[in-house]
Each structure stands twice: as structure tokens, then as C-alpha cells.
N, C-alpha and C. Protein backbone atom coordinates (compact mmCIF):
# COMPACT_ATOMS: atom_id res chain seq x y z
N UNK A 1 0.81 -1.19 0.00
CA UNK A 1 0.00 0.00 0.00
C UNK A 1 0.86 1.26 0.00
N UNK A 2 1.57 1.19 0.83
CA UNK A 2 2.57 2.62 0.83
C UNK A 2 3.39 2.50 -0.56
N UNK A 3 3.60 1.42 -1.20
CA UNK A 3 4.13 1.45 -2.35
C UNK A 3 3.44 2.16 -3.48
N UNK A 4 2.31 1.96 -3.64
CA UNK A 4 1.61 2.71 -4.48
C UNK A 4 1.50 3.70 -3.82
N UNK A 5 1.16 4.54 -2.57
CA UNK A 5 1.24 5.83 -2.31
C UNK A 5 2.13 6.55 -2.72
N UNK A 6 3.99 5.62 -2.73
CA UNK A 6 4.63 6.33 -3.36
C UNK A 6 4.72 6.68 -4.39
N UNK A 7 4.53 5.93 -5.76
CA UNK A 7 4.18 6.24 -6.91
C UNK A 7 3.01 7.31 -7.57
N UNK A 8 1.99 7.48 -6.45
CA UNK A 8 1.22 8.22 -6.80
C UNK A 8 1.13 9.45 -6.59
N UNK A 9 2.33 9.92 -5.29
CA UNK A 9 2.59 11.24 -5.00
C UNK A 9 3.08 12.38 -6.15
N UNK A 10 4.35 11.78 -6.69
CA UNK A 10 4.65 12.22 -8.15
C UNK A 10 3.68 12.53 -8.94
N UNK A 11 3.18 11.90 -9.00
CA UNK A 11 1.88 12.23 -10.74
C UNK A 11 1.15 12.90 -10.02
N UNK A 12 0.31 13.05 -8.45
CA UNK A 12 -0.44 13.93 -7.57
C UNK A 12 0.39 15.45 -8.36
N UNK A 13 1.72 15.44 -7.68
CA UNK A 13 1.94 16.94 -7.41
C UNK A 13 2.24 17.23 -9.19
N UNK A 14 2.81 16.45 -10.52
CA UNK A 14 3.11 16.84 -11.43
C UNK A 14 0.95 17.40 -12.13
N UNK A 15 0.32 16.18 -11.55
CA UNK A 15 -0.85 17.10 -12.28
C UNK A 15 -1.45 18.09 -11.95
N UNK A 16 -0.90 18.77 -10.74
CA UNK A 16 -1.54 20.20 -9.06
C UNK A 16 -0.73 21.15 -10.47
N UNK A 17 0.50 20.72 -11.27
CA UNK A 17 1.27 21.70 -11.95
C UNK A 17 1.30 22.15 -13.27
N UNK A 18 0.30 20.85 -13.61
CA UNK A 18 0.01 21.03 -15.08
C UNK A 18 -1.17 22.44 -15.50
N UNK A 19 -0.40 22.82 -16.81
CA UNK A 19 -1.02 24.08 -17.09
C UNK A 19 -2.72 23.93 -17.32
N UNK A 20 -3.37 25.19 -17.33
CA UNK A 20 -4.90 25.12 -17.15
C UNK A 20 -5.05 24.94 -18.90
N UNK A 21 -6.02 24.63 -19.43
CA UNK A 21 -6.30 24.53 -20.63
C UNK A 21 -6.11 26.29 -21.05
N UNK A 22 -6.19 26.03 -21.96
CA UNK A 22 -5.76 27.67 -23.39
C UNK A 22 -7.74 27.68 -22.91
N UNK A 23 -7.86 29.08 -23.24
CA UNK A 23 -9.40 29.59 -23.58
C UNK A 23 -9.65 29.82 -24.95
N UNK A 24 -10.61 29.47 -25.11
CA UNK A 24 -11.46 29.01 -26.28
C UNK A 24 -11.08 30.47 -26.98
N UNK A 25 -11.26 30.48 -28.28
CA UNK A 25 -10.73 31.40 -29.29
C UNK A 25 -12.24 32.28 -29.27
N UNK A 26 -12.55 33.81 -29.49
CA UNK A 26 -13.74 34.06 -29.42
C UNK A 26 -14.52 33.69 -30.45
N UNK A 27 -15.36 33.58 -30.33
CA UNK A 27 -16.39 32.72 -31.41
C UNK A 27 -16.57 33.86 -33.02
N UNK A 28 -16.76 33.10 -34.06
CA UNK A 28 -16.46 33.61 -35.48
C UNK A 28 -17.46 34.00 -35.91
N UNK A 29 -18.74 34.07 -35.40
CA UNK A 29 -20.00 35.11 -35.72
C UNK A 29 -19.89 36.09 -34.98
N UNK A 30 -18.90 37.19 -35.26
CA UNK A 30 -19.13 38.66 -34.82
C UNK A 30 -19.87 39.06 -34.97
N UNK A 31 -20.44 40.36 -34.21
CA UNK A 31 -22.09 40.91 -34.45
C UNK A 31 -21.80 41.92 -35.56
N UNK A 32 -22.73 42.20 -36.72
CA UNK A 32 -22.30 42.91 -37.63
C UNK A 32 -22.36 43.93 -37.42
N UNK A 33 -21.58 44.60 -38.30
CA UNK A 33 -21.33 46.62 -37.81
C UNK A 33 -21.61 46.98 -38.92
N UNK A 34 -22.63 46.88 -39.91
CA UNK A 34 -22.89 47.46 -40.90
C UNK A 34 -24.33 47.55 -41.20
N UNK A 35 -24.51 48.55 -41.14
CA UNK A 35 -26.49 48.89 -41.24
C UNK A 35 -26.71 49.43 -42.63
N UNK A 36 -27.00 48.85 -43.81
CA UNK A 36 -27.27 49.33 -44.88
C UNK A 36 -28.10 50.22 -45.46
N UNK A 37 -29.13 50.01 -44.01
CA UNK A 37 -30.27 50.85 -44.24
C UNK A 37 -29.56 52.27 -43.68
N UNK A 38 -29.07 52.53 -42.79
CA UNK A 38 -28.87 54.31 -42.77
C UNK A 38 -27.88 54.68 -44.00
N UNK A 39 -27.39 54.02 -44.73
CA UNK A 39 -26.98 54.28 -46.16
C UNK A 39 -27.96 54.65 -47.63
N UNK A 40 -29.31 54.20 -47.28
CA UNK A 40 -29.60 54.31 -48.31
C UNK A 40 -30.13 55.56 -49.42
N UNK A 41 -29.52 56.48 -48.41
CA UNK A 41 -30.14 57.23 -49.36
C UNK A 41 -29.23 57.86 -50.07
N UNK A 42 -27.91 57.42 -50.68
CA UNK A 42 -27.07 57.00 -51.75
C UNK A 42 -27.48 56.89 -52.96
N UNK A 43 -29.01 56.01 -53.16
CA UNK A 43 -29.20 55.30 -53.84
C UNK A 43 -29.29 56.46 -55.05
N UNK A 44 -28.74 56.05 -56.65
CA UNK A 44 -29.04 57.19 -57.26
C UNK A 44 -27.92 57.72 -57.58
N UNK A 45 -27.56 57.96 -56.91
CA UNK A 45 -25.82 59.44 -56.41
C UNK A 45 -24.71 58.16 -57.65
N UNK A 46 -23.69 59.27 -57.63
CA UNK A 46 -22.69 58.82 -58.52
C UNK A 46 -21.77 58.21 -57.75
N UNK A 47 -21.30 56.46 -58.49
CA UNK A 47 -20.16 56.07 -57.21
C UNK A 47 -18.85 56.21 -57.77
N UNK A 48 -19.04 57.67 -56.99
CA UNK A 48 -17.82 58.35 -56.99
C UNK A 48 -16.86 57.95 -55.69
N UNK A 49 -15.64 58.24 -55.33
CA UNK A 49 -15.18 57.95 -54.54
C UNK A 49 -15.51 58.57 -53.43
N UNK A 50 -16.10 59.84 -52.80
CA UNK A 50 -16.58 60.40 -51.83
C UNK A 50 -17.71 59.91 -51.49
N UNK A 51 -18.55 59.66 -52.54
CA UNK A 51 -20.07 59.48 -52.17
C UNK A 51 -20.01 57.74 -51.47
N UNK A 52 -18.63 57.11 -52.26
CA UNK A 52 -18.60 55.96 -51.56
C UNK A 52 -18.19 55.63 -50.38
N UNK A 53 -17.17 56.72 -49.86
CA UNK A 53 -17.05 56.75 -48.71
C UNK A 53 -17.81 57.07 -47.67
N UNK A 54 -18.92 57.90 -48.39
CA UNK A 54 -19.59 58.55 -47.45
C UNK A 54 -20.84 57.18 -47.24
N UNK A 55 -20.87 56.32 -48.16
CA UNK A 55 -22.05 55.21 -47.73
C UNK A 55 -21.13 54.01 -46.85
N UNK A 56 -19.93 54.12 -46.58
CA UNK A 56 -19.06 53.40 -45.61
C UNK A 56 -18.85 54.13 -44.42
N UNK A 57 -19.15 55.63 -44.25
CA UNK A 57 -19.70 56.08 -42.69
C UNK A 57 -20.61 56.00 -42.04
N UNK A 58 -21.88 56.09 -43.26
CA UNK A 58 -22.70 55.99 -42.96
C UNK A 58 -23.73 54.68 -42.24
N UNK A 59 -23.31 53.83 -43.21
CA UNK A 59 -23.40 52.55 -42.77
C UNK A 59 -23.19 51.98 -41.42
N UNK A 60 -21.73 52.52 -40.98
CA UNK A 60 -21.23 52.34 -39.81
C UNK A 60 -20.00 50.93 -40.22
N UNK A 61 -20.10 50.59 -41.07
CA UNK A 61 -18.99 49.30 -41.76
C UNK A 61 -17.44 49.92 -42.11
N UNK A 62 -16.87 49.03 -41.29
CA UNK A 62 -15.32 49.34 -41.35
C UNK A 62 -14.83 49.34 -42.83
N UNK A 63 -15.28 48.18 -43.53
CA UNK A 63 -14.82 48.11 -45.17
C UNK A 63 -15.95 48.55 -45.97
N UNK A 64 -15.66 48.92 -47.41
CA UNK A 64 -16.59 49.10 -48.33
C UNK A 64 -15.82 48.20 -49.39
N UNK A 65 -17.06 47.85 -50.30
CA UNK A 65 -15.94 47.22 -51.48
C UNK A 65 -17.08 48.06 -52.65
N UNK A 66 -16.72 48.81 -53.58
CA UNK A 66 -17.60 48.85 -54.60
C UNK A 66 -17.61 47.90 -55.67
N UNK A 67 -18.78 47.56 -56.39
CA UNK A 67 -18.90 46.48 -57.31
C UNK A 67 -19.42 46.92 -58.58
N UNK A 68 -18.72 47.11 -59.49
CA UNK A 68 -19.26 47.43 -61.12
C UNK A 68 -20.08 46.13 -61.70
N UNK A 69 -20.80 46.54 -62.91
CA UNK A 69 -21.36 45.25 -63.49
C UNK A 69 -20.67 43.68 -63.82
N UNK A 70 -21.03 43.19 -63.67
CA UNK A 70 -20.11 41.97 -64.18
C UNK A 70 -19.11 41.59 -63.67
N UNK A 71 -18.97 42.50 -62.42
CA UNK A 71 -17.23 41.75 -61.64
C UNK A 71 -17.28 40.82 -61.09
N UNK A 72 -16.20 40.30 -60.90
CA UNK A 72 -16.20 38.90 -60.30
C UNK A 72 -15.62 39.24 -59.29
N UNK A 73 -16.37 38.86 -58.02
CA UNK A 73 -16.71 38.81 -56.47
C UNK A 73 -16.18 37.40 -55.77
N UNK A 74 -15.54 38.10 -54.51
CA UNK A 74 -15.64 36.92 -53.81
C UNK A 74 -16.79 36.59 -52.86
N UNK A 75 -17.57 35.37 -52.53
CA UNK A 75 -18.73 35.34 -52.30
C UNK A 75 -18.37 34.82 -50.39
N UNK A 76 -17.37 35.59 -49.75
CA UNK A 76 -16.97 35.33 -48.21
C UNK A 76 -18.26 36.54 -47.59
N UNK A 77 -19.03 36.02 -46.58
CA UNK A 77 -19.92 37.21 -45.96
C UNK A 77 -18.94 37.86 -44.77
N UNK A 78 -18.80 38.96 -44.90
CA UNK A 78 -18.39 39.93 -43.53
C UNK A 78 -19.22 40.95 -43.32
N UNK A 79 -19.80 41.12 -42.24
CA UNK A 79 -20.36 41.46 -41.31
C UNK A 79 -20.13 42.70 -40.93
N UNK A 80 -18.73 43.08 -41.32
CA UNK A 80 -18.27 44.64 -41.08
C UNK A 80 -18.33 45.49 -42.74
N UNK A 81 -18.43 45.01 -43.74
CA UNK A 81 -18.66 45.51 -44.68
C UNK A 81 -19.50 45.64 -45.49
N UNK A 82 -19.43 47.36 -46.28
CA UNK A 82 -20.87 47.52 -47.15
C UNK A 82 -20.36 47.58 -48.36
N UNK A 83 -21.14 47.14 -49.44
CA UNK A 83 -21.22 46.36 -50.25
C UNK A 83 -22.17 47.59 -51.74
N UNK A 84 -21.45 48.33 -51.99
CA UNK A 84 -22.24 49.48 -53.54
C UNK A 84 -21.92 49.19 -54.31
N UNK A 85 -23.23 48.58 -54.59
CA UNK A 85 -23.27 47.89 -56.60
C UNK A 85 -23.69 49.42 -57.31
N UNK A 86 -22.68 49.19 -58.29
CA UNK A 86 -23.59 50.31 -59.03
C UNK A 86 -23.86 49.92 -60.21
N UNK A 87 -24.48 50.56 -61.70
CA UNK A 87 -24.95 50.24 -62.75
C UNK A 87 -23.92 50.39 -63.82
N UNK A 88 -24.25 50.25 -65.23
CA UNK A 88 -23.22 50.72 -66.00
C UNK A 88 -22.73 51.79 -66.39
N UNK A 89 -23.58 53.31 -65.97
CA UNK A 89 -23.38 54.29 -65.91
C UNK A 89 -22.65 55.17 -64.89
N UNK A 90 -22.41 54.01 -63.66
CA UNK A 90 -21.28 54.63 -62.57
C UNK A 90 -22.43 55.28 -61.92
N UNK A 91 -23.68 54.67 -61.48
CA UNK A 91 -25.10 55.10 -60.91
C UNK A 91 -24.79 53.99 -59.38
N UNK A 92 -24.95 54.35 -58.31
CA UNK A 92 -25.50 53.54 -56.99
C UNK A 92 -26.58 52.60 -57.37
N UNK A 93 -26.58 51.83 -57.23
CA UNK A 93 -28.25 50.88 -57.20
C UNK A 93 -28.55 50.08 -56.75
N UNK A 94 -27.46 50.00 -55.81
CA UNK A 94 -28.07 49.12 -54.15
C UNK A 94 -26.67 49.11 -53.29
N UNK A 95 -27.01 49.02 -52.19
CA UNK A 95 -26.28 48.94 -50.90
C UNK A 95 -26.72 47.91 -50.19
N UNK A 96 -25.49 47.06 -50.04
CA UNK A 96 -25.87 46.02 -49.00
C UNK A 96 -24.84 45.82 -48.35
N UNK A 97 -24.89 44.59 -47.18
CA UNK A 97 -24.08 44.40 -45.76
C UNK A 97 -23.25 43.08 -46.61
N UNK A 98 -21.79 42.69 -46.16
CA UNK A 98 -21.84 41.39 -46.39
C UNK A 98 -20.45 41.26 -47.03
């Protein structure tokens, strides 16, 4: 009996020393920061570079990406960015989150 007590003291005090687990990474659905709707009244306006900035303050979205006809997009959703499609005339014609 004391034989195994001795053996078990070691691994007692090495596991009192072992490190605590790592904390969980914060979770990957951030809450979004981009409200498309207080942007919209863009809609229309020329996407010019001011007016586009000004629908990336407005919004409240850290990024903007503008999108001409026919570009090829990457289809990743973020949550912090707004999103001005415009037409072929360099016209606004929608604002979205994403």
C-alpha cells in the first residue's frame, strides 16, 4: 500500500502543476457593424469615390468594397462591410451588408 502511495505522489503533485487549458478562441460570428439601411439614401448618387465613402460612414462598416457590373466577387460574408453595386453608368443601385 505505501508502495503505491509512493508512486502516486509524483503524478499527484506533477498534475496540481500542469497548465490550465488555453481559452477558447472568441467565437467567429461577430455581431455585424454594418447597417445598410442608414446608407440608403445613396441610392441614385454617382459612385464616386466620396459618395462611396460617405455610404461606408454611414453605414457604420469598417470596409466598403464597390462592385461594377459583371465583376467577379468573392462570395466570403463579412459582417463589417458595405457592399455598392452600381450600374453601368457609374449610378448607386443598391447597398448592401456582407
Amino acid at each position: 500500500m505505501s508502495m503505491r502511495l509512493s508512486l502516486l505522489s509524483p503524478l499527484l503533485l506533477l498534475a496540481a502543476c500542469a497548465s490550465q487549458p488555453a481559452t477558447p478562441p472568441p467565437a467567429m460570428d461577430a455581431p455585424m457593424a454594418c447597417n445598410a439601411d442608414a446608407a440608403q439614401g445613396y441610392l441614385g448618387q454617382p459612385a464616386s469615390a466620396a459618395n462611396i465613402e460617405a455610404v461606408r460612414k454611414a453605414s457604420g462598416a469598417e470596409l466598403v468594397r464597390a462592385l461594377k457590373p459583371d465583376q467577379v466577387v468573392t462570395l466570403e460574408y463579412r459582417g463589417e462591410r458595405v457592399n455598392v453595386l452600381q450600374d453601368a453608368a457609374g449610378i448607386i443601385e443598391r447597398i448592401s451588408c456582407g
